[in-house]
Each structure stands twice: as C-alpha cells, then as structure tokens.
Protein backbone atom coordinates (compact mmCIF):
# COMPACT_ATOMS: atom_id res chain seq x y z
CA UNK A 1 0.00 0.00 0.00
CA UNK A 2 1.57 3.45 -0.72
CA UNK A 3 0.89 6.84 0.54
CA UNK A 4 1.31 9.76 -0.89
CA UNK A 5 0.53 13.75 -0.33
CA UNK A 6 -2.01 14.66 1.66
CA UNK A 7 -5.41 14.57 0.13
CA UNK A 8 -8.82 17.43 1.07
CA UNK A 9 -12.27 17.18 0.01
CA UNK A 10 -13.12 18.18 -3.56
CA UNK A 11 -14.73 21.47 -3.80
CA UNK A 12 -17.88 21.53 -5.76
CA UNK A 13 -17.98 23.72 -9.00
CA UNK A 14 -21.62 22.68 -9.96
CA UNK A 15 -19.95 21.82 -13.29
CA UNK A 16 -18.98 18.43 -13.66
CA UNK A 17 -15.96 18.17 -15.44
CA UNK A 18 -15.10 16.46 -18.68
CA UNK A 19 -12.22 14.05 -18.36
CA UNK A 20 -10.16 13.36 -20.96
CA UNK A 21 -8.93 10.16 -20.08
CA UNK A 22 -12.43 8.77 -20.58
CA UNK A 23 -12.67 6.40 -23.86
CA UNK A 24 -16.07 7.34 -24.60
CA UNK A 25 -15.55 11.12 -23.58
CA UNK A 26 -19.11 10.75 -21.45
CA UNK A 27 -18.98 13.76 -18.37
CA UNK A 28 -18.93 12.12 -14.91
CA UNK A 29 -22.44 13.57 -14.26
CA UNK A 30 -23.72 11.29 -17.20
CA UNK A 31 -22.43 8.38 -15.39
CA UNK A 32 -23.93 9.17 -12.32
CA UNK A 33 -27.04 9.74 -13.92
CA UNK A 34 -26.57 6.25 -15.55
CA UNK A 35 -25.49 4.67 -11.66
CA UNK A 36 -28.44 6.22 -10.42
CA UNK A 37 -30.92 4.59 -12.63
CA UNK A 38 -29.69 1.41 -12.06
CA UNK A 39 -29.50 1.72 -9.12
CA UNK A 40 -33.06 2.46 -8.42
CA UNK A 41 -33.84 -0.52 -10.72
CA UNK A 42 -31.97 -2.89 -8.77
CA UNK A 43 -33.55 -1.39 -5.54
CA UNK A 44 -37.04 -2.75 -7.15
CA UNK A 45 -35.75 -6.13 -7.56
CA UNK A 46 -35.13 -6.17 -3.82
CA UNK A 47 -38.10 -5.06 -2.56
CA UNK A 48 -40.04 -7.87 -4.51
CA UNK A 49 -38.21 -10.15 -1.49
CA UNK A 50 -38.43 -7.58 1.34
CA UNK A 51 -40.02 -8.83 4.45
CA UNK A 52 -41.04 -11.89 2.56
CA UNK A 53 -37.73 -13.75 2.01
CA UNK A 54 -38.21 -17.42 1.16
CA UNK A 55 -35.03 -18.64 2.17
CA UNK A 56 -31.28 -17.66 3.31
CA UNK A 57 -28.02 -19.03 2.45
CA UNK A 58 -24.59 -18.48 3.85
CA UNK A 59 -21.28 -18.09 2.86
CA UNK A 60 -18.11 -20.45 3.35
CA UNK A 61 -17.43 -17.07 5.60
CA UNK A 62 -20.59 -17.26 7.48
CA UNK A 63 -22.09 -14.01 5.84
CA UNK A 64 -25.97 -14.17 4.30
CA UNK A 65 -26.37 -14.13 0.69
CA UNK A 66 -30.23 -14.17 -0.78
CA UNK A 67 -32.11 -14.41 -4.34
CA UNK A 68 -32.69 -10.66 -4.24
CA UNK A 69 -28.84 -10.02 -3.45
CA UNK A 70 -28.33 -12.12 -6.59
CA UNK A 71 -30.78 -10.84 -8.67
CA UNK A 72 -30.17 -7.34 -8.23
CA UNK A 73 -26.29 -7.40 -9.05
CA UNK A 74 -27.57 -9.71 -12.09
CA UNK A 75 -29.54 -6.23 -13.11
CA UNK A 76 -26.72 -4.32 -12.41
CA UNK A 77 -24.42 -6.47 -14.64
CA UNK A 78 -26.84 -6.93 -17.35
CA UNK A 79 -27.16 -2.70 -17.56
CA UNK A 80 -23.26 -2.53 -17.67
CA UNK A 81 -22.52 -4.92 -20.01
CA UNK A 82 -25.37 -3.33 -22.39
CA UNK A 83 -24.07 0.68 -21.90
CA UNK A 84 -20.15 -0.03 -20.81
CA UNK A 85 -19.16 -3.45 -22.80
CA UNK A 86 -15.42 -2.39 -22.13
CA UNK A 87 -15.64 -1.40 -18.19
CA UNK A 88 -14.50 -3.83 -15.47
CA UNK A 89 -17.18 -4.78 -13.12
CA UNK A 90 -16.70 -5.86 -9.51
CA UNK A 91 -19.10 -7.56 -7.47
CA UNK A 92 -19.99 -8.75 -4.41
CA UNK A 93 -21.36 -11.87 -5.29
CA UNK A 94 -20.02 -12.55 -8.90
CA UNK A 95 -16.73 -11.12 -9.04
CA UNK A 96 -14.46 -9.73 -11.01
CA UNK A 97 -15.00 -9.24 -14.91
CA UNK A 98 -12.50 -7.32 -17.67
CA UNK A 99 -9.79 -6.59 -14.88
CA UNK A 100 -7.63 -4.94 -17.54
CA UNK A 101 -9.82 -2.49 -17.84
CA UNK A 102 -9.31 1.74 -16.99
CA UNK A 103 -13.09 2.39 -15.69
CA UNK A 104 -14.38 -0.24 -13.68
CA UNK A 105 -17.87 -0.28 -11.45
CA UNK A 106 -17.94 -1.93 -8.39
CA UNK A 107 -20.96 -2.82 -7.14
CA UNK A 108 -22.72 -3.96 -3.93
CA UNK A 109 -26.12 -5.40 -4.77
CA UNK A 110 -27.40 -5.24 -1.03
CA UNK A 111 -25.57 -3.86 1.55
CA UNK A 112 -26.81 -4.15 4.80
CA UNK A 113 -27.75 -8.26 4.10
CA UNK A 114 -28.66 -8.60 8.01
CA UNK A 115 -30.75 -5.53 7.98
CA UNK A 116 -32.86 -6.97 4.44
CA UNK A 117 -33.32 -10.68 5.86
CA UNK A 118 -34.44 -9.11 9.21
CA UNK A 119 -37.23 -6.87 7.48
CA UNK A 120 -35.80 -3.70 8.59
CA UNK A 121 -35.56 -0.79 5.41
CA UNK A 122 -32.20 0.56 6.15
CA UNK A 123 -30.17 -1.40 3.88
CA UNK A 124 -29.07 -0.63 0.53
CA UNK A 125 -28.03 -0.81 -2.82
CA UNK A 126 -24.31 0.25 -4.11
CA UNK A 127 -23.08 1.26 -7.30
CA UNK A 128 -19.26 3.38 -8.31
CA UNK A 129 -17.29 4.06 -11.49
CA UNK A 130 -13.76 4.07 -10.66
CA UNK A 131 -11.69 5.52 -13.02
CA UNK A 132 -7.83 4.19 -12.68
CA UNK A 133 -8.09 3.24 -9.28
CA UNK A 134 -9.87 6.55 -8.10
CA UNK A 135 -14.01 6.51 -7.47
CA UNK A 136 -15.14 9.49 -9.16
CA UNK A 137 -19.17 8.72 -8.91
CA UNK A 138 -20.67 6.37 -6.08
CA UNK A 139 -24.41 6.05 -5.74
CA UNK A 140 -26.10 4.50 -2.79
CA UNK A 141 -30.19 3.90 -2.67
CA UNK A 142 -32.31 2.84 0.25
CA UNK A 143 -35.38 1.08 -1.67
CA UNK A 144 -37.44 0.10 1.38
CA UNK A 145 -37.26 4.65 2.40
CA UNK A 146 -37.20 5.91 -1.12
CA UNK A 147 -33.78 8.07 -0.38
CA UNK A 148 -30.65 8.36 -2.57
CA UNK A 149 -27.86 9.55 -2.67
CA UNK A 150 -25.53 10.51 -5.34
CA UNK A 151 -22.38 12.29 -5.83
CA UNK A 152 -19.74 12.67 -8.99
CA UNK A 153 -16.72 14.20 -8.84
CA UNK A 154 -16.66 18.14 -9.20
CA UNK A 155 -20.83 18.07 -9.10
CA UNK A 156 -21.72 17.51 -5.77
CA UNK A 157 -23.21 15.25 -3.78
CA UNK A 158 -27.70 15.49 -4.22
CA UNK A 159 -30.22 13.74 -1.74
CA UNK A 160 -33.10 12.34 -2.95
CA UNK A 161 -36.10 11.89 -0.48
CA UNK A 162 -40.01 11.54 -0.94
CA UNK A 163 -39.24 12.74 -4.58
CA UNK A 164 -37.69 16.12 -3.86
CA UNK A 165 -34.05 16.29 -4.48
CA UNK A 166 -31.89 18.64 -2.57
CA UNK A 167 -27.89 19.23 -2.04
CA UNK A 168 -26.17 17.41 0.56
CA UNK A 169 -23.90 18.32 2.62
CA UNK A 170 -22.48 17.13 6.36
CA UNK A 171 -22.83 18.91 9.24
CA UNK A 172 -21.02 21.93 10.63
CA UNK A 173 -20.79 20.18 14.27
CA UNK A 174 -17.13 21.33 15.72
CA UNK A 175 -17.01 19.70 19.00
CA UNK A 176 -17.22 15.74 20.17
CA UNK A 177 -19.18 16.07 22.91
CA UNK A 178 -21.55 17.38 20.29
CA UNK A 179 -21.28 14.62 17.49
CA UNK A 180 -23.71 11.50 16.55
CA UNK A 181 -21.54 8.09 16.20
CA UNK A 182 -22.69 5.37 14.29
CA UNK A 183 -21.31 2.29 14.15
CA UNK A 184 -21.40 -1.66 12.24
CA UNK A 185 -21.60 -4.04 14.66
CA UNK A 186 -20.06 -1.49 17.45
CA UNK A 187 -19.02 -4.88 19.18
CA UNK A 188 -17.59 -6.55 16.34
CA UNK A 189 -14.39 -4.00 16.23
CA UNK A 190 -12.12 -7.11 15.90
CA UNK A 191 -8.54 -6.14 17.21
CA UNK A 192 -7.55 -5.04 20.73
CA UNK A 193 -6.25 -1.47 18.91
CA UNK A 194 -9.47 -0.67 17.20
CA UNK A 195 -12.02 -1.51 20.37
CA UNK A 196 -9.75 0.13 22.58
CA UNK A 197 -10.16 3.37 19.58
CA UNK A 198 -14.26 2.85 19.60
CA UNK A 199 -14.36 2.53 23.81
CA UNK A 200 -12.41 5.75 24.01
CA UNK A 201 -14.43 7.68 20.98
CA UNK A 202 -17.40 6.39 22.42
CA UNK A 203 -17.01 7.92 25.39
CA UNK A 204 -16.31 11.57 23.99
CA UNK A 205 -19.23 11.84 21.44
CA UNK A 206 -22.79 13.33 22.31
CA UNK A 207 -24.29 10.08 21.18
CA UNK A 208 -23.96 6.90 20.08
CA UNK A 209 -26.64 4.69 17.68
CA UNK A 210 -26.31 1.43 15.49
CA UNK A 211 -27.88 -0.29 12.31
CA UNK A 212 -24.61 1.43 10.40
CA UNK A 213 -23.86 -0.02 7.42
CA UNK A 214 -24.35 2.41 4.18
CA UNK A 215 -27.15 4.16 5.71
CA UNK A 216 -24.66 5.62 8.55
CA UNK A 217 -22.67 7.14 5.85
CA UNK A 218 -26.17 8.41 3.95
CA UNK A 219 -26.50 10.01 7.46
CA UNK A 220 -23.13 12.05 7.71
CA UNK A 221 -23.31 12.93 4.19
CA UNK A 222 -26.91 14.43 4.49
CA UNK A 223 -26.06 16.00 8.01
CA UNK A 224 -27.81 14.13 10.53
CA UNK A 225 -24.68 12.17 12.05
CA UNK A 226 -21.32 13.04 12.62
CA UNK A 227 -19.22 10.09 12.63
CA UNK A 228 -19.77 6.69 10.85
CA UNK A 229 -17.37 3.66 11.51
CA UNK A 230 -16.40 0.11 10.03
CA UNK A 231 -14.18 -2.13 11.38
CA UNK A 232 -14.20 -4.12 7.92
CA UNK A 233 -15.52 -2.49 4.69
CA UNK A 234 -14.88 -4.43 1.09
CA UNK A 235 -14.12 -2.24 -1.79
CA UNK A 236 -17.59 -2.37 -3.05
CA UNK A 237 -18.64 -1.20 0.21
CA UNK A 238 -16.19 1.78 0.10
CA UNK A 239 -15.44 2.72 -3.54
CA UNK A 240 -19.15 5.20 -3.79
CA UNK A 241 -18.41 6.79 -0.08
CA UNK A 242 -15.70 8.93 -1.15
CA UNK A 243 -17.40 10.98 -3.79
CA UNK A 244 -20.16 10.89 -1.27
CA UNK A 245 -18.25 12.23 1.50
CA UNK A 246 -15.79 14.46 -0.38
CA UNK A 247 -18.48 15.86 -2.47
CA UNK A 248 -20.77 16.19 0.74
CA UNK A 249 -18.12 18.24 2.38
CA UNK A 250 -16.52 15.22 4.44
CA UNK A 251 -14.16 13.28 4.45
CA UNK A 252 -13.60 8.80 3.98
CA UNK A 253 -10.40 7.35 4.98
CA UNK A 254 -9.24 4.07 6.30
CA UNK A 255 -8.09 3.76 10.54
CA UNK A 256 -4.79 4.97 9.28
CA UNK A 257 -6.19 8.17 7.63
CA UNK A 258 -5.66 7.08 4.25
CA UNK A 259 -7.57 7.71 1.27
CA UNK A 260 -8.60 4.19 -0.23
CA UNK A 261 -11.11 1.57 -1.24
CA UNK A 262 -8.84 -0.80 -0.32
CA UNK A 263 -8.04 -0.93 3.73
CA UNK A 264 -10.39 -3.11 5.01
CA UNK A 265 -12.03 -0.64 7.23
CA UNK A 266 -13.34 3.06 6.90
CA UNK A 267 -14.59 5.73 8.94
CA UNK A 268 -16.86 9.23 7.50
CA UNK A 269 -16.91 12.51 9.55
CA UNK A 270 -17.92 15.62 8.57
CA UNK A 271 -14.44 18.06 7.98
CA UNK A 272 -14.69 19.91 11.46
CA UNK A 273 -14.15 16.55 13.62
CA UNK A 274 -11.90 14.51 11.65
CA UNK A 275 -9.11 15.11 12.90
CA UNK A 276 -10.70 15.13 16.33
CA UNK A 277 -11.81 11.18 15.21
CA UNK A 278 -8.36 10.31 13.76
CA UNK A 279 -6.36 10.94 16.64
CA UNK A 280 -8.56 8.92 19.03
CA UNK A 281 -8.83 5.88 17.02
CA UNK A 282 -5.38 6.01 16.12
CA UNK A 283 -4.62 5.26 19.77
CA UNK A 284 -0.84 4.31 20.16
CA UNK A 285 -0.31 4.33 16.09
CA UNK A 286 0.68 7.68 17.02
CA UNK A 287 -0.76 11.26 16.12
CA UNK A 288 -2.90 11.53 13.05
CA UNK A 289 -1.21 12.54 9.99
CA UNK A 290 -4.30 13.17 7.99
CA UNK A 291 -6.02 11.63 4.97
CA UNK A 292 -3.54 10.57 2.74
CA UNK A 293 -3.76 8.79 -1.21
CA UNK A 294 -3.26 5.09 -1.27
C-alpha cells in the first residue's frame, strides 16, 4: 500500500468536469445519472423479497447471501454490459470481470444483508465508477425509504427523499461532545487497537446509535450524524463513499487516515471533527497525519 501527499475534500464547481482520459468522452455527471438509474432498478428487484424472504443461504465465511442479493447485481451487470461493454465490473457476489480495464464499477447489490433478511428498510443498494483506481461517482439507494444519494466528482453530492431532491452536505458540528456516532456491529471492532479506539471515541461523542452499514454514511453525508465507523468495509462497500463524502463536504479514509477503497475498514466525519476522530482511534499508532492517497 503506498501513501502519498495529503489529500482534502473536492470542492464543488456545480460543473462536472469532462475528463479526458475517458474512452467514450461521457462527463462524470452522465455516469452518475446512468449509476443512479440502475440503481433504483436494482432497488425494485429487492423489494419484490423484502419482508417476505423465502429462504437464506450463507457463505463459506458465514455471511448471508439471498435471491434478491443475486438478482439485483444480475440487473446491475446486465445494464453494464449493455451501456459499458469495455468497463470492469466488480461484485460482491459474482466477481471480477474485464480486470484490464481503466473504468471499472464496483458494485454492492445489497448492503446491509442482516438488515434486508431481518425486514428492517435501512439497507441498501451500491453502485461506483472508478476511473484508474480513483471513485469518481458512487451512488447509494435505500429502496425500502425511497432516499438516494448521489455524488460525482466536481458536481456535488444530491439527496433524494419523498421525490424532492436537494444538495447534501455534512454537518457543521465542531465539537465531540456534540457529534452522533454510528457504528457496524459497534461490538464486532475485531482487534484489541481498534475496540480500545471505539471505547475511548465512544465515550467523547454526544451520542452513540447502530444499524450502520451504508445508511450511517447516507447520514453524515446528508447532516444528521457526525461520525460513521467500520471495522471491515470491502471495496464495493467503500469505492461510492468517497465521492459521497468528499463531495458532501466530508471526508472517507481508512483507521490509518488514508484515502482508499482498499483498507479493510473506513470511517466518514464531517471536515470539522476529523481530525478530532483520527487521533482517538489512532490510539498508540501515534498522532494523526491526515487523509492521505493510497
């Protein structure tokens, strides 16, 4: 894993930029708008199942996999493969497709499996275009409480809720003893280090709540939390969080503060308390040294 220069949040223009590293030349805000949709169309494949799963299966690892999980990153496949034949696609539950190739979407047909099977609506569907190893759109939907979110890089990150669609943005919360923690599993933080860095954050914040998962970050992007934290995170899970977050105003790292899809855990904060979060969860790592780029 390499670091490199320290890296801020992305300031909005409100004019997404055309790349020109992009084979087919599309703006990012025309892939978002392409996520988006598919997004929502996978979300309708999943509540077909919701609340009236016939069955569950697990995992060699343990974790729950269902028909709708399957079905819906089918969708999400079959919409690439029409629009994007030459894109890599990653997925949760079928892999890894085209790895040669620049743009690649990464996708999480359910997240929040224990949420779904257990009939409660705050689970979701994933979807981000990474562009050489960078997300520049990430797109997560909530079916079962009609919400989005969406955010591409250099246009902002938009809410979507009961059909009106507003911009997001975190919270201007300064202070700890102020802040709303979320958490995945709070008492699954495996390693001594990182419960030891959730005990003593825990302690500090105004608040703490659970059923994390992508709806905790949906909740410091839009504002209404503070901090949101993973002990383990896939790449699907983290590749749409950091346009979220960046484009929201906050900020997505790994427990070591860097910048990546790729560290097997994450944390979200709005910009005031990051630093704030770093440097207690970094516990005897040492003093934060801020988000850096993988």
């Amino acid at each position: 894993m390499k670091t490199g220069k320290r890296a801020s949040p992305r300031k909005s223009s409100g004019n997404p930029p055309q790349s020109p590293t992009l084979r087919n030349s599309l703006p990012y805000a025309k892939y978002a708008e392409f996520a988006e949709a598919a997004a929502r169309a996978a979300g309708e494949i999943t509540l077909r199942y919701f609340q009236k799963l016939p069955s569950v299966e697990y995992k060699a690892d343990r974790s729950p996999v269902t028909v709708a999980d399957r079905e819906s990153e089918t969708l999400l496949r079959g919409r690439i493969e029409e629009r994007f034949p030459e894109h890599g696609i990653l997925g949760e539950e079928f892999g890894l497709a085209r790895p040669e190739a620049r743009m690649r979407w990464l996708l999480d047909p359910i997240d929040g499996t224990q949420s779904f099977i257990r009939g409660v609506p705050l689970y979701g569907v994933m979807l981000a275009l990474v562009e050489d190893g960078d997300p520049v759109v990430g797109v997560v939907h909530f079916p079962a409480l009609s919400e989005t979110v969406v955010a591409w890089r250099g246009g902002g990150c938009w809410w979507t809720r009961g059909g009106e669609r507003v911009r997001a943005r975190v919270s201007n919360v300064a202070r700890l003893e102020d802040a709303v923690l979320l958490a995945t599993d709070p008492l699954g933080h495996q390693g001594e280090a990182k419960r030891a860095g959730y005990e003593a954050l825990k302690g500090r914040v105004k608040m703490e709540r659970g059923w994390g998962d992508c709806y905790g970050y949906a909740l410091v992007a839009t504002g209404r939390a503070e901090i949101m934290l993973d002990a383990a995170l896939s790449e699907w899970d983290a590749a749409p969080l950091i346009p979220i977050l960046e484009e929201a105003g906050g900020r997505f790292t790994d427990w070591k503060g860097i910048r990546t899809i790729s560290g097997g855990d994450g944390f979200a904060t709005n910009e005031a308390v990051y630093g704030q979060v770093m440097g207690i969860i970094c516990g005897e790592r040492g003093k934060p040294k801020g988000a850096q780029r993988e």
